[in-house]
N, C-alpha and C. Protein backbone atom coordinates (compact mmCIF):
# COMPACT_ATOMS: atom_id res chain seq x y z
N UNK A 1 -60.06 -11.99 -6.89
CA UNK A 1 -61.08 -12.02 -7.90
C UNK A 1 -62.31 -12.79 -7.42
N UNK A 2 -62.41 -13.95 -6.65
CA UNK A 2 -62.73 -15.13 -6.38
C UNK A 2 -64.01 -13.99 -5.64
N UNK A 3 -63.56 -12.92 -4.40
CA UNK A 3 -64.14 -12.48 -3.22
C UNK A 3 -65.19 -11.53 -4.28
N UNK A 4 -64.75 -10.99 -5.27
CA UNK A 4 -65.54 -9.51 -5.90
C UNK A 4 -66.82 -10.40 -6.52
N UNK A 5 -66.14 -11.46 -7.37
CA UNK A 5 -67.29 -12.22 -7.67
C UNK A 5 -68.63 -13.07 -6.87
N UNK A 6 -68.05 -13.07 -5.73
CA UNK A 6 -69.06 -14.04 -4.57
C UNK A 6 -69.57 -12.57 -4.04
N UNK A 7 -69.26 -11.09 -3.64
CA UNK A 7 -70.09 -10.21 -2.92
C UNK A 7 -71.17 -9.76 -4.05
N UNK A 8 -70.93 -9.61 -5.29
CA UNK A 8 -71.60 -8.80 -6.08
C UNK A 8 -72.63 -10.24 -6.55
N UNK A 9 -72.42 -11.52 -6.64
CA UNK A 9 -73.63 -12.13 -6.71
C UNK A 9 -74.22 -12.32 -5.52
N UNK A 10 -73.97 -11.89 -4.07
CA UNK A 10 -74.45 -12.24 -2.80
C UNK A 10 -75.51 -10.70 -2.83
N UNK A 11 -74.76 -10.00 -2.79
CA UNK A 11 -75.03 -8.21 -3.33
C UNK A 11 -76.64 -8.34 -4.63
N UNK A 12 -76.21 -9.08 -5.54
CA UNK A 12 -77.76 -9.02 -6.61
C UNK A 12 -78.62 -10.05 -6.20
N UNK A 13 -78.27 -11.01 -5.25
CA UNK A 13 -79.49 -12.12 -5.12
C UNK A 13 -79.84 -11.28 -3.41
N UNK A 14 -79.74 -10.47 -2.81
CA UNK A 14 -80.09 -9.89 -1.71
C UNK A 14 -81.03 -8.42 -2.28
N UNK A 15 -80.56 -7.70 -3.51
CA UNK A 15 -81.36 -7.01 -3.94
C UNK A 15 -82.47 -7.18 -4.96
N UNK A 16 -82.24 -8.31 -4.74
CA UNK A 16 -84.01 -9.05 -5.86
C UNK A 16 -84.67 -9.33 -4.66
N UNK A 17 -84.15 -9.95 -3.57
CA UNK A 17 -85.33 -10.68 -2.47
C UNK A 17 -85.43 -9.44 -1.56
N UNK A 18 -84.88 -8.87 -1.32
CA UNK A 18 -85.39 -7.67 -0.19
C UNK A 18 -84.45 -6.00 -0.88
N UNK A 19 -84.36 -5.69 -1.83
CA UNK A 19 -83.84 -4.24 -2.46
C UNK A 19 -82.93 -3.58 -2.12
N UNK A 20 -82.52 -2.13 -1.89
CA UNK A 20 -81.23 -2.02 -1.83
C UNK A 20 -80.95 -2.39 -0.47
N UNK A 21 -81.55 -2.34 0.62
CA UNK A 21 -81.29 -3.21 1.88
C UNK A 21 -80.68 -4.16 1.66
N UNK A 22 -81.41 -5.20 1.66
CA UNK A 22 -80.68 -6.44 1.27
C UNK A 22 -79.50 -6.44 0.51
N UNK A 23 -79.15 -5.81 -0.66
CA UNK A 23 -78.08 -5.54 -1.40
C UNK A 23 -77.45 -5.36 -0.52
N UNK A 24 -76.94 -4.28 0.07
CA UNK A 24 -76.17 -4.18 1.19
C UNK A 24 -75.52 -4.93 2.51
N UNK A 25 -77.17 -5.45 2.79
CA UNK A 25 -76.50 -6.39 4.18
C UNK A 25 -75.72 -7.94 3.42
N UNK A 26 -76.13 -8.53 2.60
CA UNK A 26 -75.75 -9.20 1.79
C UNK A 26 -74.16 -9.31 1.63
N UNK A 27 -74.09 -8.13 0.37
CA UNK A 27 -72.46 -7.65 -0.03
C UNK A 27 -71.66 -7.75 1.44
N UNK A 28 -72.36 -7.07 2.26
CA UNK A 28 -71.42 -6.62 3.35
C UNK A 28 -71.00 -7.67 4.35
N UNK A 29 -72.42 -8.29 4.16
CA UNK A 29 -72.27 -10.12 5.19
C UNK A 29 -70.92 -10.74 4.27
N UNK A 30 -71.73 -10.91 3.10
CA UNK A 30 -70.27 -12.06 2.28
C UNK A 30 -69.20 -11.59 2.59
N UNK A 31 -68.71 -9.87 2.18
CA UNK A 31 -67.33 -9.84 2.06
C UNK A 31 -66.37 -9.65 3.47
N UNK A 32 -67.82 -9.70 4.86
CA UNK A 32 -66.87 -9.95 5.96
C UNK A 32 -66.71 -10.97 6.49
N UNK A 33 -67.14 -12.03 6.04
CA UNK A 33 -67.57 -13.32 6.02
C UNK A 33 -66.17 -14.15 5.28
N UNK A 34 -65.54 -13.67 3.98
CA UNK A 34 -64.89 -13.82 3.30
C UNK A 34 -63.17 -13.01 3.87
N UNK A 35 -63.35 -12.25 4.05
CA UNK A 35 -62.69 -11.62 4.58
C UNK A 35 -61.58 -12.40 6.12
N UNK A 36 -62.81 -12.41 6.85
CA UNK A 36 -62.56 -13.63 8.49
C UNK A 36 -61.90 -14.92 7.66
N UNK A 37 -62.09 -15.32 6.97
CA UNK A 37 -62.37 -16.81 6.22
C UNK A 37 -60.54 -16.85 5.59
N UNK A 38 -60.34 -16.21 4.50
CA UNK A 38 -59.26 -15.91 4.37
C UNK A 38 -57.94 -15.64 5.46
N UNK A 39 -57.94 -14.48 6.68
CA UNK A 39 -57.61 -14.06 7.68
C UNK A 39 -57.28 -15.10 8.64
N UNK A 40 -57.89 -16.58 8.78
CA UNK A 40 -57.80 -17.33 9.72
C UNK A 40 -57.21 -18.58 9.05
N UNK A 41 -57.14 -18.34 7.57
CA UNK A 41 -56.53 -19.62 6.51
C UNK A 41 -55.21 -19.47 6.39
N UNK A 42 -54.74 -18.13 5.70
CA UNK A 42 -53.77 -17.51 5.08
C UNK A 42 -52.52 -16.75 6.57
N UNK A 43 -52.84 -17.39 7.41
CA UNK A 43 -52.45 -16.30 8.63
C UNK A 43 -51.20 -17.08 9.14
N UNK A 44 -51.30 -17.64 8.84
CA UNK A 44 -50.04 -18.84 9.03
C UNK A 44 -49.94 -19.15 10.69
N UNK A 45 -48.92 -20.13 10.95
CA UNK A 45 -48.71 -20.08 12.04
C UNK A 45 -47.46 -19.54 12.60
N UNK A 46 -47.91 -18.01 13.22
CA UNK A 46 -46.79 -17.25 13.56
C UNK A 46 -46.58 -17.79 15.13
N UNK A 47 -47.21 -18.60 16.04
CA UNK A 47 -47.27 -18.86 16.77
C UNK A 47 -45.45 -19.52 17.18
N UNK A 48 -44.97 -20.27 16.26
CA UNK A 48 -43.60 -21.13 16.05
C UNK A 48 -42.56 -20.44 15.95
N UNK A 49 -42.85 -19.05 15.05
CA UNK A 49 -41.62 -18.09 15.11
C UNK A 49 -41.83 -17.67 16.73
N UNK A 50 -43.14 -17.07 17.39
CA UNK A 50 -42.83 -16.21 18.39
C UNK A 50 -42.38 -16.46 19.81
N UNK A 51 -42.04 -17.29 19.59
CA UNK A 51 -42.16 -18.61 20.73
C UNK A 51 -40.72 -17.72 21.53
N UNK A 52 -40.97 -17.86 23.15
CA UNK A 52 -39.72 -16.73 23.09
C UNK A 52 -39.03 -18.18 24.26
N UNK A 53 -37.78 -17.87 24.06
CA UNK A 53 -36.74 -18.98 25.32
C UNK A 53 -36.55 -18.39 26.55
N UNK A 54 -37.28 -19.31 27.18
CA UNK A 54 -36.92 -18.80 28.81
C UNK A 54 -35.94 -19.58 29.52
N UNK A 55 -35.01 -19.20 29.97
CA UNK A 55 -33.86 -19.83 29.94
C UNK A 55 -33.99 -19.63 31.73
N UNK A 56 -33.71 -20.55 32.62
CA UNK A 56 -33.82 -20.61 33.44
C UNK A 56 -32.31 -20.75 34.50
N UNK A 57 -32.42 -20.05 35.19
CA UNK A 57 -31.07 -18.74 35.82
C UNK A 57 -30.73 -20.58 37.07
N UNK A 58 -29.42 -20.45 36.90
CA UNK A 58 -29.06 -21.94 37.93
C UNK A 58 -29.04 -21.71 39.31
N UNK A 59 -29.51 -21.91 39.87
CA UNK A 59 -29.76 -21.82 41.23
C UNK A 59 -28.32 -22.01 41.82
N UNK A 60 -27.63 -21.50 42.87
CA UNK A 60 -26.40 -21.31 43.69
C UNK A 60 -26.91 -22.10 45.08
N UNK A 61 -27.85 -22.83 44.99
CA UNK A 61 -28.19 -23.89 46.28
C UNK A 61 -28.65 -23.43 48.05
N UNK A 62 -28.53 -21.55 47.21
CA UNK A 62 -29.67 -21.37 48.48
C UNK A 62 -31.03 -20.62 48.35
N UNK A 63 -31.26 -20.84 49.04
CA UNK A 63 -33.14 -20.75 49.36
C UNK A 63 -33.79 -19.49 49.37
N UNK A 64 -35.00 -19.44 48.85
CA UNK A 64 -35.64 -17.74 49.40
C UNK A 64 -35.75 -18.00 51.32
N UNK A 65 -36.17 -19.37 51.87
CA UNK A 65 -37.07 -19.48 52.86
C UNK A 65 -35.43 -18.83 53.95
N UNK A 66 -34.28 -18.97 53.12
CA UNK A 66 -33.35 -19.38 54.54
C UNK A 66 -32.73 -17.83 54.67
């Protein structure tokens, strides 16, 4: 609700100062603006689930070099 209400007053104070142009770049600035804003809040940190285990294989005590 919060987003419809912030484009459509971003949307009428852009088409009083420069017309339906402005209306447009306006609406379209806020709601991708709003959009990113949300997307980088709400996104959680999936970083903790994806975390993968690398489990490291035991070496048998010989060498690549030998």
């Amino acid at each position: 609700m919060f987003a419809m209400t912030a484009v459509k007053k971003a949307a009428t104070y852009g088409y009083k100062k420069y017309g339906i142009p402005g209306a447009i770049a306006t609406g379209l600035g806020t709601l991708l603006g709003i959009r990113f804003i949300k997307r980088k809040l709400f996104s959680g940190s999936s970083s903790d689930d994806d975390e993968i285990d690398v489990s490291e294989e035991s070496d048998d005590g010989s060498s690549a070099a030998n």
